[in-house]
C-alpha atoms as a PDB file:
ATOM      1  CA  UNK A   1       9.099 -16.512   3.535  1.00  0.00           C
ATOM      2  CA  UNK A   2       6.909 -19.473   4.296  1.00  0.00           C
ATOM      3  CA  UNK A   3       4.239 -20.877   2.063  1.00  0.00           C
ATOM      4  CA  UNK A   4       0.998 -20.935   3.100  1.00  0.00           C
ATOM      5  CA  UNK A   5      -0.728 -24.559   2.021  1.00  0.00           C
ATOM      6  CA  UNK A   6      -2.012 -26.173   4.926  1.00  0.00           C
ATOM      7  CA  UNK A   7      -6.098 -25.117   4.295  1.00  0.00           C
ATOM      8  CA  UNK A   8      -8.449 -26.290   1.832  1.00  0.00           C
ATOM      9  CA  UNK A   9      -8.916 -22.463  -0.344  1.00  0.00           C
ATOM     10  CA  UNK A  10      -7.723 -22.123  -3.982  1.00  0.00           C
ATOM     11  CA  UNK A  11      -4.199 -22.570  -3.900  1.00  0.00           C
ATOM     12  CA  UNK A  12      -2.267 -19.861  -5.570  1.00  0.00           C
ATOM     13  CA  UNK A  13      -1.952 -19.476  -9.418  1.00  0.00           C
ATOM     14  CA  UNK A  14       0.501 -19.411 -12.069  1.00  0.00           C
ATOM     15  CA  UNK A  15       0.304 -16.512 -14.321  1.00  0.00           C
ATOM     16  CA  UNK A  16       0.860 -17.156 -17.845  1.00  0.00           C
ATOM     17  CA  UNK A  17       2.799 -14.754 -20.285  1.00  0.00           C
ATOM     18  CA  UNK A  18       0.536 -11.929 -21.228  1.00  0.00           C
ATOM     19  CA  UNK A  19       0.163  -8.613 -23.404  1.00  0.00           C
ATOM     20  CA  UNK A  20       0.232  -5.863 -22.004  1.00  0.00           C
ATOM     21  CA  UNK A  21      -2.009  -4.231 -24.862  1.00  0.00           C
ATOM     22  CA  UNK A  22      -4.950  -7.420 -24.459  1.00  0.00           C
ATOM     23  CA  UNK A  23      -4.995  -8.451 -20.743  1.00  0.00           C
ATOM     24  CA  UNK A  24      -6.453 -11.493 -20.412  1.00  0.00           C
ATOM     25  CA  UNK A  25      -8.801 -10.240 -17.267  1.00  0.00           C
ATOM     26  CA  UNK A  26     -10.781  -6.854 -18.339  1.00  0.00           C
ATOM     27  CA  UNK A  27     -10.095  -4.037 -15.941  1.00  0.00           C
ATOM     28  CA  UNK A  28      -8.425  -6.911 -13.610  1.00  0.00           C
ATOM     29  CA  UNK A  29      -4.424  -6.269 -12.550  1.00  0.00           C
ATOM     30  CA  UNK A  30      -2.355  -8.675 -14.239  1.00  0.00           C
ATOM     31  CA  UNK A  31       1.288  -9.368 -14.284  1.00  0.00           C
ATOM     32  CA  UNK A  32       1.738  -7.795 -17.957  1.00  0.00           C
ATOM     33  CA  UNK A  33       3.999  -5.434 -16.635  1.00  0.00           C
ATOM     34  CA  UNK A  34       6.130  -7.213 -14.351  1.00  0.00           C
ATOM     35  CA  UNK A  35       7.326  -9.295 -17.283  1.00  0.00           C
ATOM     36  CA  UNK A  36       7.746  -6.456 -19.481  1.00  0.00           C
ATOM     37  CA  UNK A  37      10.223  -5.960 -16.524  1.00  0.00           C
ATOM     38  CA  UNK A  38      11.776  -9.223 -16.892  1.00  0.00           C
ATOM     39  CA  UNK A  39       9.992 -11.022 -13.725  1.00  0.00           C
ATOM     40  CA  UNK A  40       9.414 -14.463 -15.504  1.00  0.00           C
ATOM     41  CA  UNK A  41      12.716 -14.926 -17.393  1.00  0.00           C
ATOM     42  CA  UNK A  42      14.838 -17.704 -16.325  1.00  0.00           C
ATOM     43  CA  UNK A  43      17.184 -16.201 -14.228  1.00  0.00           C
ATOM     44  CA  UNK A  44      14.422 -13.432 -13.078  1.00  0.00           C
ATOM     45  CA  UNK A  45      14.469 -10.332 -12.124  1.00  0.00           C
ATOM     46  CA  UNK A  46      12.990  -8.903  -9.055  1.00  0.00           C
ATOM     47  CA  UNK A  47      10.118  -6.902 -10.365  1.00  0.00           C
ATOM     48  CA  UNK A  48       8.598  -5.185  -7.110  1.00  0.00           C
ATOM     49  CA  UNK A  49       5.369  -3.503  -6.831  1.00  0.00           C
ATOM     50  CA  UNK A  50       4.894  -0.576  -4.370  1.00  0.00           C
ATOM     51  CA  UNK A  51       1.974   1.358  -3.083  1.00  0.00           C
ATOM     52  CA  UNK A  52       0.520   3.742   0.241  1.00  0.00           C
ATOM     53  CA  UNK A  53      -2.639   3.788   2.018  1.00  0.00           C
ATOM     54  CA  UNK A  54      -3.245   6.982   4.051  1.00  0.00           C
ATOM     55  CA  UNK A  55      -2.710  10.169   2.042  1.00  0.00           C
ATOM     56  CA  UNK A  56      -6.177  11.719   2.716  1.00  0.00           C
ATOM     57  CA  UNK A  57      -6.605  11.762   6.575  1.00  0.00           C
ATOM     58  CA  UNK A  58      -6.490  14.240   8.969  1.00  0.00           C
ATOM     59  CA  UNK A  59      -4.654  12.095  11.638  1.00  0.00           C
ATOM     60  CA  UNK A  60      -2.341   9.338  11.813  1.00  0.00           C
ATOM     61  CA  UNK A  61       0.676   8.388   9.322  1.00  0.00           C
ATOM     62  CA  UNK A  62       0.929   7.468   5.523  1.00  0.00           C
ATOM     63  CA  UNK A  63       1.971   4.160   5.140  1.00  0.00           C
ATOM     64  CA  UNK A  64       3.960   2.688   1.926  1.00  0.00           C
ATOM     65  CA  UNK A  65       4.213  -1.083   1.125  1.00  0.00           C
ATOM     66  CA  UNK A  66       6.633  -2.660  -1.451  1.00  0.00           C
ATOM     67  CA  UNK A  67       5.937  -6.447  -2.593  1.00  0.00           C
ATOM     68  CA  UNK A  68       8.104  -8.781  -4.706  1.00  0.00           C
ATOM     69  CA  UNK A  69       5.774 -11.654  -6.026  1.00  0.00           C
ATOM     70  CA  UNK A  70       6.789 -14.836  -6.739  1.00  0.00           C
ATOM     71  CA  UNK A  71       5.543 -15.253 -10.501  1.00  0.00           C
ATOM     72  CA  UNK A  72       4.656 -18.890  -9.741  1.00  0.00           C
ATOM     73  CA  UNK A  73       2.499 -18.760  -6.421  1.00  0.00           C
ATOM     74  CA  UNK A  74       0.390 -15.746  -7.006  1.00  0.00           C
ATOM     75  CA  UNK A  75      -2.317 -15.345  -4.436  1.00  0.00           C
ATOM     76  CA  UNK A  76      -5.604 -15.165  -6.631  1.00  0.00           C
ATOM     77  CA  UNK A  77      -8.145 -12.511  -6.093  1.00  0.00           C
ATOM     78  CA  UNK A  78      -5.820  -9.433  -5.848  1.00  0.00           C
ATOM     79  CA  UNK A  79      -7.081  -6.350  -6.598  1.00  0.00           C
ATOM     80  CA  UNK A  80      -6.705  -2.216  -5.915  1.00  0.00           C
ATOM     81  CA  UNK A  81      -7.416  -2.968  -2.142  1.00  0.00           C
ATOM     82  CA  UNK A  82     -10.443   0.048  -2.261  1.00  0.00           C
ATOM     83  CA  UNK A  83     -12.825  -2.666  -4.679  1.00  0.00           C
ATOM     84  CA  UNK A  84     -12.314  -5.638  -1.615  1.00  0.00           C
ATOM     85  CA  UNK A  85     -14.475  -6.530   1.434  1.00  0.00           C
ATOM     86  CA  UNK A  86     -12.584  -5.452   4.663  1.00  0.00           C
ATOM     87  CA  UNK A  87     -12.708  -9.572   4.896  1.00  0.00           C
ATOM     88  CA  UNK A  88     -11.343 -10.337   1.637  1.00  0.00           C
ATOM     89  CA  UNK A  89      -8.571  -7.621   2.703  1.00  0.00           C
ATOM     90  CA  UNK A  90      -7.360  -9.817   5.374  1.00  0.00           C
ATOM     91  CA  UNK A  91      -7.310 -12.674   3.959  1.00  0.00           C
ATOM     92  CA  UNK A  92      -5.365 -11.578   1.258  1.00  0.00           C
ATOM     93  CA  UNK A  93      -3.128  -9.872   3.973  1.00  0.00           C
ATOM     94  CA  UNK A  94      -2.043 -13.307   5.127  1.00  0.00           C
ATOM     95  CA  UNK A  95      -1.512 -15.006   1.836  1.00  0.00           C
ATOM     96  CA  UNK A  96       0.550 -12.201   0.678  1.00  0.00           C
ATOM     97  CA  UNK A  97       2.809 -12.751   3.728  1.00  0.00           C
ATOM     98  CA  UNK A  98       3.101 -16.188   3.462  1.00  0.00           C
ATOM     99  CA  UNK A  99       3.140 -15.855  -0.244  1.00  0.00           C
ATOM    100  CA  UNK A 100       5.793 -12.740  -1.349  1.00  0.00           C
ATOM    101  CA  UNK A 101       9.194 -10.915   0.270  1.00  0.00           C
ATOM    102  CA  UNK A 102       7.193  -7.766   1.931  1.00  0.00           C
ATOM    103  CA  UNK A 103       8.568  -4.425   3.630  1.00  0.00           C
ATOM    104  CA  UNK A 104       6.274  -1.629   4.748  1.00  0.00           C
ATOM    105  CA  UNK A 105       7.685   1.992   5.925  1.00  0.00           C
ATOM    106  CA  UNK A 106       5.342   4.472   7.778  1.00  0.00           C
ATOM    107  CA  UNK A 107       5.658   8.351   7.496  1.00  0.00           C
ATOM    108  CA  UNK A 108       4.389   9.861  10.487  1.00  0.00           C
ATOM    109  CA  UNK A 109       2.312  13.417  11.125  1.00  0.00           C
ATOM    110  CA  UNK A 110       5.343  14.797  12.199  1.00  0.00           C
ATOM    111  CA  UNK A 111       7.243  13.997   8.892  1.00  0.00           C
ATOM    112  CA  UNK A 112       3.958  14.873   6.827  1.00  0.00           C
ATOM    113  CA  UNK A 113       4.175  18.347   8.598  1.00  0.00           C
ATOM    114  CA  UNK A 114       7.381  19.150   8.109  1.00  0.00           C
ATOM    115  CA  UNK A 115       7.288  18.341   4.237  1.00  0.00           C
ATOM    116  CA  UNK A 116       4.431  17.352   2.723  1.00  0.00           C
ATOM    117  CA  UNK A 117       1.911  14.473   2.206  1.00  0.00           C
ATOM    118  CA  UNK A 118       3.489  14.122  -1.292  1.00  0.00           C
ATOM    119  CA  UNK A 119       6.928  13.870  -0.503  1.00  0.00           C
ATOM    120  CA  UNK A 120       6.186  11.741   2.976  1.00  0.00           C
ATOM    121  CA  UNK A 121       4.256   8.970   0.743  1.00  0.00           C
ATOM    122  CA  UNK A 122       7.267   9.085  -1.603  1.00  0.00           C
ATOM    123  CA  UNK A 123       9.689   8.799   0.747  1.00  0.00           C
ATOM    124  CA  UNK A 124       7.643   5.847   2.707  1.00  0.00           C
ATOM    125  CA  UNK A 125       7.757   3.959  -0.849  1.00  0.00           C
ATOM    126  CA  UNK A 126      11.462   4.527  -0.970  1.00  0.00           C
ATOM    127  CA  UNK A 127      12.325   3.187   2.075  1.00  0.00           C
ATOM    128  CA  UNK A 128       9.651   0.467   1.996  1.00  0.00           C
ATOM    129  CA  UNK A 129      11.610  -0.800  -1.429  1.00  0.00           C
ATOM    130  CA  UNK A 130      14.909  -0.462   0.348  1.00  0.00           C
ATOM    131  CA  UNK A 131      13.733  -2.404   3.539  1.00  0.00           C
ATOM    132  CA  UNK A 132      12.622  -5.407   1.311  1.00  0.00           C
ATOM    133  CA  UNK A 133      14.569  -8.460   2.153  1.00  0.00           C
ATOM    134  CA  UNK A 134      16.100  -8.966  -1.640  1.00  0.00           C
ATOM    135  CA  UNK A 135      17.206  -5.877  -3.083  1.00  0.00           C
ATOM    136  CA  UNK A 136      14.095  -5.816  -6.343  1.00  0.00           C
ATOM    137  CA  UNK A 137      16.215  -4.637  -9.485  1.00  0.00           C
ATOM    138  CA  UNK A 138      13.471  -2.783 -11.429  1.00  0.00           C
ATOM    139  CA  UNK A 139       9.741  -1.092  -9.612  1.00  0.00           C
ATOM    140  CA  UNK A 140       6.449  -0.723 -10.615  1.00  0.00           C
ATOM    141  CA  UNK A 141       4.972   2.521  -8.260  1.00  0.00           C
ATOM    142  CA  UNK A 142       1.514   3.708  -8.171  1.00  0.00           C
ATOM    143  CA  UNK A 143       0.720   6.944  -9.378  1.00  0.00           C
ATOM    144  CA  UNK A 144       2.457   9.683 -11.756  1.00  0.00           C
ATOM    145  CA  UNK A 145       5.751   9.859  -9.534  1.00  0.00           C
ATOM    146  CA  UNK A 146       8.939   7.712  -8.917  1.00  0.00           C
ATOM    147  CA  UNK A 147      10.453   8.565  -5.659  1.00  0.00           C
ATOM    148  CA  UNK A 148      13.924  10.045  -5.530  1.00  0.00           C
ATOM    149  CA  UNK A 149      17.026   8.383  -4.441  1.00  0.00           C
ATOM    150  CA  UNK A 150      15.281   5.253  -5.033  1.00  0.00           C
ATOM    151  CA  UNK A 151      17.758   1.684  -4.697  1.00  0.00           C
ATOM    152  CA  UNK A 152      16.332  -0.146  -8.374  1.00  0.00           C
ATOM    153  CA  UNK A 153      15.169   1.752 -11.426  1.00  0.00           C
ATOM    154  CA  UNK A 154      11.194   2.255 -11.255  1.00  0.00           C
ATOM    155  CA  UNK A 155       8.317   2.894 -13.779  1.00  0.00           C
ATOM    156  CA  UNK A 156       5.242   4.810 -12.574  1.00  0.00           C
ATOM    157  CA  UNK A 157       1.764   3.696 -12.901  1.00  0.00           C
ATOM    158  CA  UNK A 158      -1.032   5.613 -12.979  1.00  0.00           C
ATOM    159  CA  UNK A 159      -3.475   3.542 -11.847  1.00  0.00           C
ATOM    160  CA  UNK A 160      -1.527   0.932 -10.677  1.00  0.00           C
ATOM    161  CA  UNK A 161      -3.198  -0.698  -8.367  1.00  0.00           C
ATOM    162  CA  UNK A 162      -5.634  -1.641 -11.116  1.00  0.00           C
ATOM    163  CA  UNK A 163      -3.217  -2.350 -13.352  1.00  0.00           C
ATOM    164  CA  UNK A 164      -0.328  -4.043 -11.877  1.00  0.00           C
ATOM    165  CA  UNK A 165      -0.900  -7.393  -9.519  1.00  0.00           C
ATOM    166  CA  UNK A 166       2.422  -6.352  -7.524  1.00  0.00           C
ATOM    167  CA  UNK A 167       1.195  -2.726  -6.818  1.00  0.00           C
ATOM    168  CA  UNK A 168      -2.314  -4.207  -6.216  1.00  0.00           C
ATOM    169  CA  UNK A 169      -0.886  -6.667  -3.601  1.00  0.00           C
ATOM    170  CA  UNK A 170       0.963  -3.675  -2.089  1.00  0.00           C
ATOM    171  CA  UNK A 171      -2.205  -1.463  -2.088  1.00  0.00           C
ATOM    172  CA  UNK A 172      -3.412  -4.324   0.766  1.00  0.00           C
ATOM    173  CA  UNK A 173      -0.702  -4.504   2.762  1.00  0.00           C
ATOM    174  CA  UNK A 174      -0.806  -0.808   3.216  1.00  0.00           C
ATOM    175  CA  UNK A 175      -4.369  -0.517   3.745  1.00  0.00           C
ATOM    176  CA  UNK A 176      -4.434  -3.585   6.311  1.00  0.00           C
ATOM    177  CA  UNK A 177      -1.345  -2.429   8.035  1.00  0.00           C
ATOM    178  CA  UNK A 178      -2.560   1.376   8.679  1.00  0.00           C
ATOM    179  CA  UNK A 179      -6.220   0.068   9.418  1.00  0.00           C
ATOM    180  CA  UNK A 180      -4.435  -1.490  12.169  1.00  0.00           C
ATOM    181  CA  UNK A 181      -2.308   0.713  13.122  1.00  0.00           C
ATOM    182  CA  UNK A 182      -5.415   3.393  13.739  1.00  0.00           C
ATOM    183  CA  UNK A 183      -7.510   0.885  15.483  1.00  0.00           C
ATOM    184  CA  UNK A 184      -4.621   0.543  17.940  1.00  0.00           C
ATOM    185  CA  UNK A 185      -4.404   4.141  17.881  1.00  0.00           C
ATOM    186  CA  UNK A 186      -7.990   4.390  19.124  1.00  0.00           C
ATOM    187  CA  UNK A 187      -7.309   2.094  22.484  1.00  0.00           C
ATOM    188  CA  UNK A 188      -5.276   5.266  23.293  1.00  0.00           C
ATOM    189  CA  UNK A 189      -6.818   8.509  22.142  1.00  0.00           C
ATOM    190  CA  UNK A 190     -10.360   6.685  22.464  1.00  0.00           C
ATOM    191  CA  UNK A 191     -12.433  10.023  21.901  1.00  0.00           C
ATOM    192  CA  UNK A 192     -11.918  10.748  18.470  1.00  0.00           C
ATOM    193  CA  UNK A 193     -13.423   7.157  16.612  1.00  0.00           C
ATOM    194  CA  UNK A 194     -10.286   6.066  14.847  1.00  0.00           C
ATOM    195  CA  UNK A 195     -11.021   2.735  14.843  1.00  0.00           C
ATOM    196  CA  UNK A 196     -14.098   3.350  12.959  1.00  0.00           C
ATOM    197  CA  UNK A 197     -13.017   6.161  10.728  1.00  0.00           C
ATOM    198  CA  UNK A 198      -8.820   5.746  10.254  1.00  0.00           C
ATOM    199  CA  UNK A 199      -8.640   9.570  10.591  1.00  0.00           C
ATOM    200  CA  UNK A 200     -10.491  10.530   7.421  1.00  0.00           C
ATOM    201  CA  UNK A 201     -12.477  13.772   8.305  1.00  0.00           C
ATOM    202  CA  UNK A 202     -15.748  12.391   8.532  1.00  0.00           C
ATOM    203  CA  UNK A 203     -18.509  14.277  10.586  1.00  0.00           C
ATOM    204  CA  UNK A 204     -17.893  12.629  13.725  1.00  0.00           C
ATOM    205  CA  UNK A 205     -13.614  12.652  13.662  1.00  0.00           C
ATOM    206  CA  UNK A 206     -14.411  16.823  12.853  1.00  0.00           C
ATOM    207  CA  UNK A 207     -16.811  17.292  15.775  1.00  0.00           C
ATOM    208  CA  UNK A 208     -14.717  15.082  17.877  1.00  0.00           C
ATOM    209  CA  UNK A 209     -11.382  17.555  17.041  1.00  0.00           C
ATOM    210  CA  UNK A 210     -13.674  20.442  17.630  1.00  0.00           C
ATOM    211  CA  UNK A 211     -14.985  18.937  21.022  1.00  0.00           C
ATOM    212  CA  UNK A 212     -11.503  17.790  22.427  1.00  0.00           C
ATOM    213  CA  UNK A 213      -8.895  19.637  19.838  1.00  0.00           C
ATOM    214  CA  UNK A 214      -6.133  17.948  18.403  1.00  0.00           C
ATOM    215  CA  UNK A 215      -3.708  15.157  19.663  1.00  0.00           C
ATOM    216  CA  UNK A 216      -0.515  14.047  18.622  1.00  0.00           C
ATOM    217  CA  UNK A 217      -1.409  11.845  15.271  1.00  0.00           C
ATOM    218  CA  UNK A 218      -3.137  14.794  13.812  1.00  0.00           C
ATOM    219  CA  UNK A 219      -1.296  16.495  10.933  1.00  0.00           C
ATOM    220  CA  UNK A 220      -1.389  20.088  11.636  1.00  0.00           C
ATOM    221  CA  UNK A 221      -0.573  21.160   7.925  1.00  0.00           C
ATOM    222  CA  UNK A 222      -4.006  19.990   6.789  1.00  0.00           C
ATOM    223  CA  UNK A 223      -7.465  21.887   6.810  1.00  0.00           C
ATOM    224  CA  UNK A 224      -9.482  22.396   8.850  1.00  0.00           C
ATOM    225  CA  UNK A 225      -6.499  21.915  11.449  1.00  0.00           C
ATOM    226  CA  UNK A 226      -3.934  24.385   9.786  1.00  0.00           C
ATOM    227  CA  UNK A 227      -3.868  27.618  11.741  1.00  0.00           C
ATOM    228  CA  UNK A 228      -4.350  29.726   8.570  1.00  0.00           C
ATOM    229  CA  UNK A 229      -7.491  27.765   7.200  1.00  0.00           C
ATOM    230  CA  UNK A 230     -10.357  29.781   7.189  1.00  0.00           C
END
């Protein structure tokens, strides 16, 4: 992918070998684990980091990034993508881009429905790693599962996008790309707010379901829209 360099912000950073037991950045991700993995050695492995935004809404898909870093042009300023500005976000969004190989798989309502939202976010991350455009020979995946079936071996993070500057570069290409995705959503089903809520149930997405019912990006297995829930 192309580099970006032609603006006058901090250009990106090269990350010196680290410990994974004394981080040099407190409570910052680093990239300890990504060369416990073997991403700086000399004829380096593909350490990819991989992540979804979107498990908690009522409406509209999961969706599962997967980033490979390059360990010399790091964008600075990553983080989990929940402690940034919505500014910061996209601006990291770009860099990342221009910056890292990047894939991103979606798991619709429909799929969350039929399975689960566990299983659709897993399967998002697998495909996500699988759709990257140089096959990453060892993963670093948020949270306490590895998905099945998956094309590299994987580690699972708890925490990862905390922890891990792949997974935390992942965590904001997710959240930018679904952000989007629901504020295009909302130029079509324009009565329910998702461009201001991303289908969490807040108070006004609930009244608006109650006022106009359900449309086609609403998962149907969740509460209050399930028609067992109380």
């Amino acid at each position: 992918m192309s580099r970006a360099s032609s603006d006058s912000r901090p250009g990106p950073q090269k990350v010196p070998r680290q410990s994974s037991l004394f981080p040099l950045s407190g409570g910052a991700p680093d990239f300890s684990l990504e060369i416990e993995a073997g991403a700086d050695r000399a004829d380096r492995c593909l350490v990819a980091g991989t992540d979804e935004a979107g498990r908690g809404p009522l409406a509209g898909p999961v969706v599962a990034a997967a980033v490979v870093l390059d360990p010399q042009a790091i964008p600075p300023g990553l983080d989990d993508s929940k402690k940034l500005t919505a500014g910061k976000r996209q601006d990291l969004f770009v860099r990342i881009l221009a910056q890292a190989d990047v894939a991103i798989a979606t798991s619709g309502p429909g799929h969350i429905d039929l399975s689960d939202i566990r299983k659709a976010s897993l399967d998002a991350m697998r495909r996500a790693l699988a759709n990257l455009p140089r096959h990453p020979q060892f993963a670093l995946v948020d949270g306490r599962d590895i998905p099945p079936d998956l094309c590299c071996p994987a580690r699972a993070v708890v925490k990862g996008d905390s922890r891990s500057l792949s997974i935390a570069a992942a965590s904001i290409i997710a959240k930018v790309m679904r952000d989007r995705m629901m504020a295009h959503a909302a130029t079509r089903f324009d009565v329910y707010g998702f461009d201001k809520h991303a289908g969490y149930g807040t108070a006004v997405h609930r009244r608006a379901i109650a006022d106009h019912g359900p449309c086609l990006l609403h998962r149907m297995s969740f509460r209050p829209l399930r028609r067992d829930a109380d």
